[in-house]
PDB file of N, CA and C in Angstrom:
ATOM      1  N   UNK A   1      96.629  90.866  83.509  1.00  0.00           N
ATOM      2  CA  UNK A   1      97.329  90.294  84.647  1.00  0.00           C
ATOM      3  C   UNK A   1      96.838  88.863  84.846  1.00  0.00           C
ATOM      4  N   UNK A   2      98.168  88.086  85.387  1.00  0.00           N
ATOM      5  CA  UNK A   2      97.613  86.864  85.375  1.00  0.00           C
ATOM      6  C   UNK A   2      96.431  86.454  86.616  1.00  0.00           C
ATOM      7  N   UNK A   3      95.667  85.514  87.005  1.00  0.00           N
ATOM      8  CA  UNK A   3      95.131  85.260  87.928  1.00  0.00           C
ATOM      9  C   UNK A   3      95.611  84.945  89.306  1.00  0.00           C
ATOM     10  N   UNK A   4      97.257  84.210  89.194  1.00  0.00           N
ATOM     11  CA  UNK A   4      98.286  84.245  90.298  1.00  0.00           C
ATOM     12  C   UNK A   4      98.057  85.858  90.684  1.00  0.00           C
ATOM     13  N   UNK A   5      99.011  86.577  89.840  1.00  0.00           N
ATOM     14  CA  UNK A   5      98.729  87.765  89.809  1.00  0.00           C
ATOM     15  C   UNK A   5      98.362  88.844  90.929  1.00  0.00           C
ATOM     16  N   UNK A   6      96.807  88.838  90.207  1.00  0.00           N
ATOM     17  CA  UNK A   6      95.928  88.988  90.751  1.00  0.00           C
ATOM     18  C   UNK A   6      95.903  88.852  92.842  1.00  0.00           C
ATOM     19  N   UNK A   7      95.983  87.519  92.529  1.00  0.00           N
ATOM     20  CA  UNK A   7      95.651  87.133  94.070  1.00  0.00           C
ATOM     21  C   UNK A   7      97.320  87.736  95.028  1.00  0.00           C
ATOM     22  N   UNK A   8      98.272  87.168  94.121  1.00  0.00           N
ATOM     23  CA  UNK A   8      98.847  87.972  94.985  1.00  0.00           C
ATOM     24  C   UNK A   8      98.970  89.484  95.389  1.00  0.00           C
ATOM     25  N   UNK A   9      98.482  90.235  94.408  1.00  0.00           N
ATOM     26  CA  UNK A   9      98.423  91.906  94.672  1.00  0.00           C
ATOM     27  C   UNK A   9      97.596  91.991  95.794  1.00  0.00           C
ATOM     28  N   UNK A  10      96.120  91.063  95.649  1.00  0.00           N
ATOM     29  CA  UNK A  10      95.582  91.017  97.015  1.00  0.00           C
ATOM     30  C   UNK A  10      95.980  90.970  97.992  1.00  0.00           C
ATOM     31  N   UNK A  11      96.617  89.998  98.189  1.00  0.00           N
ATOM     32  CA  UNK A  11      97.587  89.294  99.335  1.00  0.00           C
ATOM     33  C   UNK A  11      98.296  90.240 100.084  1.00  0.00           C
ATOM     34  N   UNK A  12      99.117  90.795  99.363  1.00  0.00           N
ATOM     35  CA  UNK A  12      99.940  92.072  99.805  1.00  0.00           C
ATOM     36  C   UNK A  12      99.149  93.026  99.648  1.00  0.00           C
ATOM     37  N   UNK A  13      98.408  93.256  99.434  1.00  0.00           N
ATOM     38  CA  UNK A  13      97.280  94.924  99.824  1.00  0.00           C
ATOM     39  C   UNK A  13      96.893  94.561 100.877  1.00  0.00           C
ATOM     40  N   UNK A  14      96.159  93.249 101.717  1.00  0.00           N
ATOM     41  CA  UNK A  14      95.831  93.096 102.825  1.00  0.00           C
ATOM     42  C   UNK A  14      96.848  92.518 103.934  1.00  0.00           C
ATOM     43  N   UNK A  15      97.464  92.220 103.747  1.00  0.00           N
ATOM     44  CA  UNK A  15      98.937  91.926 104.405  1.00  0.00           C
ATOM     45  C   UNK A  15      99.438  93.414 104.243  1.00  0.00           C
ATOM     46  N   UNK A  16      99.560  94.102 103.726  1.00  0.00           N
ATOM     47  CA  UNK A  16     100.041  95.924 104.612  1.00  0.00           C
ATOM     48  C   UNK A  16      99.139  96.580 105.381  1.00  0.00           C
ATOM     49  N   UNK A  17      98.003  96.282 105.439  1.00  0.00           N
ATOM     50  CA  UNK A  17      96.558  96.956 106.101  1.00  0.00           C
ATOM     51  C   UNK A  17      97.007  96.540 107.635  1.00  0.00           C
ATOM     52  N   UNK A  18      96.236  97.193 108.382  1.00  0.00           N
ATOM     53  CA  UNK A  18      96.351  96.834 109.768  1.00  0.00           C
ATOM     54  C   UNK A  18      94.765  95.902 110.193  1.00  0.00           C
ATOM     55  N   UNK A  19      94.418  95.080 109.366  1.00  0.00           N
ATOM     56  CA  UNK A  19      93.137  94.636 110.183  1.00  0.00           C
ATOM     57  C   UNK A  19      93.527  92.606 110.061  1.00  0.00           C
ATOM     58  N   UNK A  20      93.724  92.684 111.143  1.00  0.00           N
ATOM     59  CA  UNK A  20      94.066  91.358 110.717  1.00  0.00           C
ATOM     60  C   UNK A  20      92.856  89.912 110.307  1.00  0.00           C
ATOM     61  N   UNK A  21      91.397  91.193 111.042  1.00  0.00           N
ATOM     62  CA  UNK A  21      90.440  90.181 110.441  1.00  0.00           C
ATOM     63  C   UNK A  21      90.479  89.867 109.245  1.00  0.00           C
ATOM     64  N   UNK A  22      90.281  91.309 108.283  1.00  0.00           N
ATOM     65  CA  UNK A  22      90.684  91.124 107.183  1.00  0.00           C
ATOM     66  C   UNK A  22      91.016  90.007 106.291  1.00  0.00           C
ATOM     67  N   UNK A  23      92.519  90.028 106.808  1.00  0.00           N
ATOM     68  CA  UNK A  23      93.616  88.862 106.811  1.00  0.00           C
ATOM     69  C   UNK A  23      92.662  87.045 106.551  1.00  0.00           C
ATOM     70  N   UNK A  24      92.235  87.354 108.049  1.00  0.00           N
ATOM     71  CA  UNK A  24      92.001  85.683 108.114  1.00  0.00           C
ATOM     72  C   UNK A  24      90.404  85.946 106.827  1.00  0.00           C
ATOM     73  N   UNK A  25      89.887  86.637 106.854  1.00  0.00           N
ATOM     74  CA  UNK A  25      88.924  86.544 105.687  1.00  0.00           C
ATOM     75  C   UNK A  25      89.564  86.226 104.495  1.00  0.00           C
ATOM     76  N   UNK A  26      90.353  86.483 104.338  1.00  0.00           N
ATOM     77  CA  UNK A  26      91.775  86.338 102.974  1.00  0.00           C
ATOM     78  C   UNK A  26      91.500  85.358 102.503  1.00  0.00           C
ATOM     79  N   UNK A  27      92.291  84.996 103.612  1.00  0.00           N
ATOM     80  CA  UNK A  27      92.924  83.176 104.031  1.00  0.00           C
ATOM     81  C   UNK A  27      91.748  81.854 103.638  1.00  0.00           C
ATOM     82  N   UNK A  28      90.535  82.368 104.642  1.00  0.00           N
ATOM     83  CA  UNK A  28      89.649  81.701 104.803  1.00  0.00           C
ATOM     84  C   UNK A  28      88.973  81.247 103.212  1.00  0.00           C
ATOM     85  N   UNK A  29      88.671  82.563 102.762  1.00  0.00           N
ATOM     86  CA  UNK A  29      87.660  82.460 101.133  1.00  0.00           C
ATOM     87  C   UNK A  29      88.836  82.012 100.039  1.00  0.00           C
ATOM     88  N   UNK A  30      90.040  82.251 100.474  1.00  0.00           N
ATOM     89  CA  UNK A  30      90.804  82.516  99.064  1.00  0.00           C
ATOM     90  C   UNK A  30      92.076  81.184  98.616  1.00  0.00           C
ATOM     91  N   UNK A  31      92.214  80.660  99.829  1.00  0.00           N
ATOM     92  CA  UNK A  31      93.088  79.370  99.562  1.00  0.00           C
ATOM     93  C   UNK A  31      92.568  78.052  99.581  1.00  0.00           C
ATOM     94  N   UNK A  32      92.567  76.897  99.221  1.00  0.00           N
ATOM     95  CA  UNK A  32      92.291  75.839  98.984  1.00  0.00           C
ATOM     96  C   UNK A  32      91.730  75.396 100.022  1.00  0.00           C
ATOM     97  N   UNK A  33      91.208  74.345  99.914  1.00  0.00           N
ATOM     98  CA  UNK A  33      91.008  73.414 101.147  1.00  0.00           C
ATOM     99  C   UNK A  33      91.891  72.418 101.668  1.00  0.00           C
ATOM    100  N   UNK A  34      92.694  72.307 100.367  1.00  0.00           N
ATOM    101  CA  UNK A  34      93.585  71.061 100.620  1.00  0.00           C
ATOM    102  C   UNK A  34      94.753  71.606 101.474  1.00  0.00           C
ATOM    103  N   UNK A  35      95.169  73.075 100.876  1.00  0.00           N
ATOM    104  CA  UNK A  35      96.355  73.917 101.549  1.00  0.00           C
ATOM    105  C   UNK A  35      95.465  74.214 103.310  1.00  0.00           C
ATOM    106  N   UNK A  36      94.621  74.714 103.646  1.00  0.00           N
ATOM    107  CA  UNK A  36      94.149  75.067 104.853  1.00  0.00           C
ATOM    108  C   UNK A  36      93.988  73.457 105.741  1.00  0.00           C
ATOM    109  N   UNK A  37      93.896  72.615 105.210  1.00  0.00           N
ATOM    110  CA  UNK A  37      94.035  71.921 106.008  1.00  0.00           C
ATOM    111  C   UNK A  37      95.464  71.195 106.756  1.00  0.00           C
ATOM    112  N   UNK A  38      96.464  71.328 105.309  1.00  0.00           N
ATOM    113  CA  UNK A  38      98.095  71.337 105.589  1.00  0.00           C
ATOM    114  C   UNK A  38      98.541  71.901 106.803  1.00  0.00           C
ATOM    115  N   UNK A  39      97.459  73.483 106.739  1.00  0.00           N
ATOM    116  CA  UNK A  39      97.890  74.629 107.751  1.00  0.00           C
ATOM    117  C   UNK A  39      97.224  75.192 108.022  1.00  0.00           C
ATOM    118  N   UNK A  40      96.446  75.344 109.243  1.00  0.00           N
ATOM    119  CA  UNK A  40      94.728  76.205 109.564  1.00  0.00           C
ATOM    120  C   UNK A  40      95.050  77.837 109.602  1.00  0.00           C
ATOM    121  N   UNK A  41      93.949  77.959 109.231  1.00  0.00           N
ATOM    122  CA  UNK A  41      93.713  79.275 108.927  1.00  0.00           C
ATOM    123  C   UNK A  41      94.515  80.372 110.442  1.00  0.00           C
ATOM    124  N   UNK A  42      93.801  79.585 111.685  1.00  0.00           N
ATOM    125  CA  UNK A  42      95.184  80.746 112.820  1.00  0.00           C
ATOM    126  C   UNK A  42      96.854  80.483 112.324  1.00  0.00           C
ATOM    127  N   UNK A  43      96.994  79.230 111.939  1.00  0.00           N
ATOM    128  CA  UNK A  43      98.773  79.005 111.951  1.00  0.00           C
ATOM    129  C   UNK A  43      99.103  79.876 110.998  1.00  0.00           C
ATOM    130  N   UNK A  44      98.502  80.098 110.130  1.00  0.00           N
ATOM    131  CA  UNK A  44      98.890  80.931 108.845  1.00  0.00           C
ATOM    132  C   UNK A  44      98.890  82.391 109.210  1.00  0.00           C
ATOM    133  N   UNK A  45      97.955  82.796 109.705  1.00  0.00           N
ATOM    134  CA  UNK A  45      97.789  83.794 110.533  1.00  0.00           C
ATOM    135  C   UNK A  45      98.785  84.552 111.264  1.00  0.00           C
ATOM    136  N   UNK A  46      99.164  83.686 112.466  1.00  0.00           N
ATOM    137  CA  UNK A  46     100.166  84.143 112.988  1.00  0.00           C
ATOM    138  C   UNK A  46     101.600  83.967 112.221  1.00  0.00           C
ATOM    139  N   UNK A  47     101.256  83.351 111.380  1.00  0.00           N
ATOM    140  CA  UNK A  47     103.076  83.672 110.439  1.00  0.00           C
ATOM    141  C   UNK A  47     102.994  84.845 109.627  1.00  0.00           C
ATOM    142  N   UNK A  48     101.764  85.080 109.149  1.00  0.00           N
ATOM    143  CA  UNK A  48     102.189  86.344 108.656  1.00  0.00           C
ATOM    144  C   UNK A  48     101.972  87.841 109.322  1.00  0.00           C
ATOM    145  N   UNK A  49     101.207  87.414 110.573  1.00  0.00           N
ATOM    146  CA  UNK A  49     101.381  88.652 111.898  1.00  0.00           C
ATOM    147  C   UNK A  49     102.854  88.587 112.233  1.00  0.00           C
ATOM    148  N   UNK A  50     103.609  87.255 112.113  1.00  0.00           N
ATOM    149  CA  UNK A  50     105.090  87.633 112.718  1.00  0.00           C
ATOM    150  C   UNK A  50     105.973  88.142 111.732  1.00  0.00           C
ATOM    151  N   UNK A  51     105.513  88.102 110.303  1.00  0.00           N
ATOM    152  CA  UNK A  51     106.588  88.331 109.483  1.00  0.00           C
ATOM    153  C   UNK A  51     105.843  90.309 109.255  1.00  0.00           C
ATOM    154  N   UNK A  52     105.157  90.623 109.182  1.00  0.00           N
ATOM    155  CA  UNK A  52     104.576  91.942 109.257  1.00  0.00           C
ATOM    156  C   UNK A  52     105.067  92.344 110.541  1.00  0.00           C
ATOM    157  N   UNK A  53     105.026  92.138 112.056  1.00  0.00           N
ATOM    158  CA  UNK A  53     105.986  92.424 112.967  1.00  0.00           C
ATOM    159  C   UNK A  53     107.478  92.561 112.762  1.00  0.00           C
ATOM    160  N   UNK A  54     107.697  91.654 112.111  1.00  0.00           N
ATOM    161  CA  UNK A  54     109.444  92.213 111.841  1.00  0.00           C
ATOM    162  C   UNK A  54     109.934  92.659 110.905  1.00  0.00           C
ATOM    163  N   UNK A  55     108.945  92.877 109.432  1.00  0.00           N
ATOM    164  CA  UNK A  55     109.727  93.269 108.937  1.00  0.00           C
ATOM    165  C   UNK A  55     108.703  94.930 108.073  1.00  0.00           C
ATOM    166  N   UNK A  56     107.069  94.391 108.350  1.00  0.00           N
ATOM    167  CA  UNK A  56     106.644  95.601 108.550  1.00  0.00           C
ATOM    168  C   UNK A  56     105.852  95.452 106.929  1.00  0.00           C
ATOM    169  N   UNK A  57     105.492  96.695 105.618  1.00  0.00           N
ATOM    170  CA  UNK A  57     104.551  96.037 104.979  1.00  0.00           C
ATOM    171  C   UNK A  57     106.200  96.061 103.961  1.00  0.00           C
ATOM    172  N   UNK A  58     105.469  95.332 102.485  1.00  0.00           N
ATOM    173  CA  UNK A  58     105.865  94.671 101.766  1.00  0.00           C
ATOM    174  C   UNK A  58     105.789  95.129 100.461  1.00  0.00           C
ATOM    175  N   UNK A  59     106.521  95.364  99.757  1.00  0.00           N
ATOM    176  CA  UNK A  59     106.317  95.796  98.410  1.00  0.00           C
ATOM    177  C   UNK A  59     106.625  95.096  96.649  1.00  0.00           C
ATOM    178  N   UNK A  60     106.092  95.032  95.928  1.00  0.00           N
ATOM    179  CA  UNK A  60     106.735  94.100  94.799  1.00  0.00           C
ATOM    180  C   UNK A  60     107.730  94.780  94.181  1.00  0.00           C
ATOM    181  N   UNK A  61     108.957  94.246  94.443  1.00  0.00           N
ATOM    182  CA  UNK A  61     110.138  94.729  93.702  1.00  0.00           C
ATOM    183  C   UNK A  61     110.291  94.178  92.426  1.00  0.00           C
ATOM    184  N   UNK A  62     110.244  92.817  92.694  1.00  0.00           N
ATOM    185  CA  UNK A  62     110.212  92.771  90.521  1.00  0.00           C
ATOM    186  C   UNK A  62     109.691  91.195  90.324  1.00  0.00           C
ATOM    187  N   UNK A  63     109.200  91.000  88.710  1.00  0.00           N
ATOM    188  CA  UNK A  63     108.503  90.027  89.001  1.00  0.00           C
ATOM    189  C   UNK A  63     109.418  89.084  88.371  1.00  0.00           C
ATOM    190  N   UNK A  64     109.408  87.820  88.675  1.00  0.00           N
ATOM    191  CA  UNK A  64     110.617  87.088  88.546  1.00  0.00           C
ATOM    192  C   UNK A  64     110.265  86.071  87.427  1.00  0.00           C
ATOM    193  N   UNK A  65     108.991  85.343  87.417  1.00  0.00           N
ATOM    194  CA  UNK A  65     108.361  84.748  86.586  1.00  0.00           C
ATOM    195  C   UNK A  65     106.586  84.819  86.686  1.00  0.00           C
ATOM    196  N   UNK A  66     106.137  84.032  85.788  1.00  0.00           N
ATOM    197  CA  UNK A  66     105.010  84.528  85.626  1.00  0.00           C
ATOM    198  C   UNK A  66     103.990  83.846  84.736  1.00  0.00           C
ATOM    199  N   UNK A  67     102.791  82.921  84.928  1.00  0.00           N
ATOM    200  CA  UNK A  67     102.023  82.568  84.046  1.00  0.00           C
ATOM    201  C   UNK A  67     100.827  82.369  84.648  1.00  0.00           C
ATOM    202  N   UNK A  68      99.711  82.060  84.423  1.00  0.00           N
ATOM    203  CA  UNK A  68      98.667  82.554  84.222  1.00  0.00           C
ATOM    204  C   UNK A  68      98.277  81.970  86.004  1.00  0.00           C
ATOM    205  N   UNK A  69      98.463  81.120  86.277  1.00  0.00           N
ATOM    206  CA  UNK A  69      98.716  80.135  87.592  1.00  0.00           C
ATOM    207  C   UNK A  69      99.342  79.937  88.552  1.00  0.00           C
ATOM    208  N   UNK A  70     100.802  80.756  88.150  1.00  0.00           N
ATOM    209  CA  UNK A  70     101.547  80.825  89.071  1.00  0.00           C
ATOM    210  C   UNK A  70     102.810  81.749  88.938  1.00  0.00           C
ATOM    211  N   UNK A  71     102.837  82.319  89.820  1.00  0.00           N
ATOM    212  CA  UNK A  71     103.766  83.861  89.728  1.00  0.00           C
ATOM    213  C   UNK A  71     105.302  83.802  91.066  1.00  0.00           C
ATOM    214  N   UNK A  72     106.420  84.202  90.387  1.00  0.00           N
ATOM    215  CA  UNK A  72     107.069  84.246  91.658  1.00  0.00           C
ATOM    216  C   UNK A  72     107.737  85.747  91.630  1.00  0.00           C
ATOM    217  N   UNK A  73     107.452  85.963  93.226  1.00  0.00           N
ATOM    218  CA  UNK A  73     108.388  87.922  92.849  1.00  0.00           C
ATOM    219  C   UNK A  73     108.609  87.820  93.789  1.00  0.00           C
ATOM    220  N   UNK A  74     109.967  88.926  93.622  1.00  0.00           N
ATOM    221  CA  UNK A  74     110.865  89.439  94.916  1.00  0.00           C
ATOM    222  C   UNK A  74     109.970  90.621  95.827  1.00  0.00           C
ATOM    223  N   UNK A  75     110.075  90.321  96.574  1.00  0.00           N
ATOM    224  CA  UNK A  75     109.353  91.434  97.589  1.00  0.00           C
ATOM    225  C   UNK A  75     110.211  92.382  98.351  1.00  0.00           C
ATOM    226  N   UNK A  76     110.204  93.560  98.649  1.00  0.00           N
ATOM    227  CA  UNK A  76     111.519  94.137  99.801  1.00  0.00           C
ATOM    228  C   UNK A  76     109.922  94.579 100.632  1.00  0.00           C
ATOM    229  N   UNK A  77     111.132  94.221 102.140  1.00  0.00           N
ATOM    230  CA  UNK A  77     110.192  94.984 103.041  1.00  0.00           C
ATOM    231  C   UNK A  77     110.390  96.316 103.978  1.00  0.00           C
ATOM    232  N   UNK A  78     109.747  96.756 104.275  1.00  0.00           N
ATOM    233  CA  UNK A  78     110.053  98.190 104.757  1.00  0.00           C
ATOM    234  C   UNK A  78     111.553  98.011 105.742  1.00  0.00           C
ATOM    235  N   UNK A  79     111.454  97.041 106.545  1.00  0.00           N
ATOM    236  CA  UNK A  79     112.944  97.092 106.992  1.00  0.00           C
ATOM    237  C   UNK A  79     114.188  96.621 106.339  1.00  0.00           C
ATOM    238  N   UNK A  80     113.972  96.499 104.580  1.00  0.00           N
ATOM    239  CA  UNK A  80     114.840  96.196 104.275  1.00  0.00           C
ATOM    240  C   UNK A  80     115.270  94.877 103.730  1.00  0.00           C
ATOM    241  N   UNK A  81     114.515  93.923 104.547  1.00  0.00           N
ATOM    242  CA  UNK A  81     114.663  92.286 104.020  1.00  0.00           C
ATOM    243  C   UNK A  81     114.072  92.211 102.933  1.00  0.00           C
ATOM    244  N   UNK A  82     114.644  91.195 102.199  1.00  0.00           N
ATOM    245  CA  UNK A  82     113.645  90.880 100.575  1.00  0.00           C
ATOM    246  C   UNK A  82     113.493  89.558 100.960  1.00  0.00           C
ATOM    247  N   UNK A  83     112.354  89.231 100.156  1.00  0.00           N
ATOM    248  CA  UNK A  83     111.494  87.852 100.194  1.00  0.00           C
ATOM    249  C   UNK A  83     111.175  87.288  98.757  1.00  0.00           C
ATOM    250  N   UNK A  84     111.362  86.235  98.494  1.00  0.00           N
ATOM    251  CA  UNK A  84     110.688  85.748  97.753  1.00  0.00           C
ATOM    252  C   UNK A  84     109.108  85.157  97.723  1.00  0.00           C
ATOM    253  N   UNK A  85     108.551  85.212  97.065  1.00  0.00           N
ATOM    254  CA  UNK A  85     106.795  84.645  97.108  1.00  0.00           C
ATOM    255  C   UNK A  85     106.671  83.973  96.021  1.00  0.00           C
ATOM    256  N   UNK A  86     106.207  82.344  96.312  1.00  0.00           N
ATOM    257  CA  UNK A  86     105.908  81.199  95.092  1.00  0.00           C
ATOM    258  C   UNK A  86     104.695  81.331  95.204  1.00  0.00           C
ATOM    259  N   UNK A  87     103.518  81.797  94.711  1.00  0.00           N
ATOM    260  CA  UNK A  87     102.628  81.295  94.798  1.00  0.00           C
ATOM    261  C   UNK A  87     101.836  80.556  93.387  1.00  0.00           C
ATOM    262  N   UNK A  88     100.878  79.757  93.622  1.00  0.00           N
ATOM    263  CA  UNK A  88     100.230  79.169  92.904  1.00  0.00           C
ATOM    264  C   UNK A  88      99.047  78.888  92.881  1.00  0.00           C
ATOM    265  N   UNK A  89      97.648  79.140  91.510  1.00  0.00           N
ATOM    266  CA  UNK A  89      96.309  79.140  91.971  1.00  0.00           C
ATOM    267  C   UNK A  89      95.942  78.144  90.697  1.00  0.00           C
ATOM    268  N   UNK A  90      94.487  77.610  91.229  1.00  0.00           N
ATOM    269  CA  UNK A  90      94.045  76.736  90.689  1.00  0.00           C
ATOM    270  C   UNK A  90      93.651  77.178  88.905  1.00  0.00           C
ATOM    271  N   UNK A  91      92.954  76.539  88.152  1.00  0.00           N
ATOM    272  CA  UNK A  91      92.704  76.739  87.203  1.00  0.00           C
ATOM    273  C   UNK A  91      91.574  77.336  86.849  1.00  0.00           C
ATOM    274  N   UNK A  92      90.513  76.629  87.576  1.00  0.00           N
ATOM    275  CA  UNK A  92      89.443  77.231  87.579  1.00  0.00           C
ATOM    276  C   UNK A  92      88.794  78.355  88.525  1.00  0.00           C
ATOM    277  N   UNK A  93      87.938  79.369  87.908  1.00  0.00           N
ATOM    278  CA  UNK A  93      87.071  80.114  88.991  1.00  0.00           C
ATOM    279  C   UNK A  93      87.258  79.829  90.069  1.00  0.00           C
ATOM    280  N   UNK A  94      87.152  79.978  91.542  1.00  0.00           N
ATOM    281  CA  UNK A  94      87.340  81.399  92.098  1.00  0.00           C
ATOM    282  C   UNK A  94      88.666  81.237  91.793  1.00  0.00           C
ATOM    283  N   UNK A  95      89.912  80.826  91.222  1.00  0.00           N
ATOM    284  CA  UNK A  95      91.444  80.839  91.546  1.00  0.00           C
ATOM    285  C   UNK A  95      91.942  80.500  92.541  1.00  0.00           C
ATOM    286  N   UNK A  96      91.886  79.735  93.102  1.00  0.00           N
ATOM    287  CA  UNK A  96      92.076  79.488  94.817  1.00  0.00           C
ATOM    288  C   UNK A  96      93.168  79.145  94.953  1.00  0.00           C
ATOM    289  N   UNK A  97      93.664  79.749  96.220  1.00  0.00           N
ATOM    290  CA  UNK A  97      95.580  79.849  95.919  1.00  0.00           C
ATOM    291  C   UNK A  97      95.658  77.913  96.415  1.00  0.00           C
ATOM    292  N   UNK A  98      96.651  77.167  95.764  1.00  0.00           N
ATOM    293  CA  UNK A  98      96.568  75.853  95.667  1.00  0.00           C
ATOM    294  C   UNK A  98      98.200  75.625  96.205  1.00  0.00           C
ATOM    295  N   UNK A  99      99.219  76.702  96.502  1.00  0.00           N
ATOM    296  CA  UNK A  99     100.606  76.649  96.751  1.00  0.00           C
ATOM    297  C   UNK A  99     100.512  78.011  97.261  1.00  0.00           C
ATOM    298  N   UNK A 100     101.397  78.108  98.720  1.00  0.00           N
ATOM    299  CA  UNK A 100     102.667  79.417  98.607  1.00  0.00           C
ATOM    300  C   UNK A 100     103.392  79.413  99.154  1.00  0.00           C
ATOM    301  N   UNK A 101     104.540  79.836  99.092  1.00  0.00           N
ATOM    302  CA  UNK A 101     105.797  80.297 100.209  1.00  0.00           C
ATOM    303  C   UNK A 101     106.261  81.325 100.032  1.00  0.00           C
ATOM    304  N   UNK A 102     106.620  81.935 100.794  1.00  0.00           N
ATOM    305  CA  UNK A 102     107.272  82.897 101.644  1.00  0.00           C
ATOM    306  C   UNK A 102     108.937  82.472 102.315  1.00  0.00           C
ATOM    307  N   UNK A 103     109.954  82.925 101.514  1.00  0.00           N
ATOM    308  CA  UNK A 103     111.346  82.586 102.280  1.00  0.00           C
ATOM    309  C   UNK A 103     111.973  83.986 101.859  1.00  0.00           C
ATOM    310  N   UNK A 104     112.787  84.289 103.040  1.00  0.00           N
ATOM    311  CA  UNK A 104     113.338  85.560 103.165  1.00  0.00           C
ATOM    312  C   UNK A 104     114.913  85.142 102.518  1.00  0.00           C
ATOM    313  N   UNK A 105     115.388  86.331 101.409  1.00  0.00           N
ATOM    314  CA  UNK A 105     116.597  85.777 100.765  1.00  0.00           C
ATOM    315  C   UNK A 105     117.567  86.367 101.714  1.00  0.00           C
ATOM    316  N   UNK A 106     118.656  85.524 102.052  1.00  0.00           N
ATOM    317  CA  UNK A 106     119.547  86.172 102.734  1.00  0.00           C
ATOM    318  C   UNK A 106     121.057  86.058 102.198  1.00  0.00           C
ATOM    319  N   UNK A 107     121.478  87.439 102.284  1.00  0.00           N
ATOM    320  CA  UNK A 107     122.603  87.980 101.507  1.00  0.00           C
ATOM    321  C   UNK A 107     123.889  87.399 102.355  1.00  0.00           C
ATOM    322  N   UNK A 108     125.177  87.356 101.544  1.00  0.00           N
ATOM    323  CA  UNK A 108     126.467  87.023 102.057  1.00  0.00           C
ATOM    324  C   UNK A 108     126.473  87.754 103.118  1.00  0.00           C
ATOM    325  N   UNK A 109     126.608  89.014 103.082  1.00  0.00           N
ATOM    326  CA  UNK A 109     126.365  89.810 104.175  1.00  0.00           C
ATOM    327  C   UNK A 109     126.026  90.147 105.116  1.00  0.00           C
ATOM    328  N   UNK A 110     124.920  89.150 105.214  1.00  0.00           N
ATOM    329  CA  UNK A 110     123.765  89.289 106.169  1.00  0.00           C
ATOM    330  C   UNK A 110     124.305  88.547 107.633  1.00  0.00           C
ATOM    331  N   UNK A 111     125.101  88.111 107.617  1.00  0.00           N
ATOM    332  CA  UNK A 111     126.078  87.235 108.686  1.00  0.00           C
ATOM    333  C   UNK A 111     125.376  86.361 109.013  1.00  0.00           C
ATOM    334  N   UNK A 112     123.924  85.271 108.433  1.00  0.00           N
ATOM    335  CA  UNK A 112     123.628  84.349 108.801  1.00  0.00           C
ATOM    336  C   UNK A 112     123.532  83.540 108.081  1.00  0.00           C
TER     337      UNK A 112
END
């Protein structure tokens, strides 16, 4: 598995857990400095307490691309919404996530 990979399986194993300390321990050890300062460790926080509020935990539906650095997969979530996840980690040791997003795909259907 790649090292993206990797971090994201993390990501989503602790993003379905209910401890949100957890979470910010994640956040804190596992993403860049350059990214945490873009976005502090509470802002990040509460986006993914609001996206776990609405849509609940998250599962990897399929992986879309993939190399050693950077991985993108579809996610469905328990209520149904699918997401995409870009993420991206550094090269070296510890892997430190260096990119991510999170955008929810929305269908013709979806009336928005």
């Amino acid at each position: 598995m790649s090292s993206a990979g990797m971090r994201l399986i993390a990501l989503v194993t602790i993003f379905n857990g209910e401890d949100p300390e957890r979470l910010r321990q994640f956040v804190s050890e596992s993403y860049d400095q350059n990214l945490l300062e873009a976005e502090s460790i509470p802002e990040r926080l509460e986006a993914f307490l609001a996206v776990r509020g609405k849509a609940g935990k998250l599962r990897v539906q399929q992986v879309i691309g993939v190399s050693k650095e950077h991985v993108i997969v579809l996610l469905v979530a328990q209520q149904g919404e699918e997401y995409v996840v870009d993420l991206q980690v550094g090269a070296d040791y510890p892997h430190a996530i260096t990119g991510i997003t999170l955008s929810r795909v929305v269908h013709d259907d979806d009336g928005e």
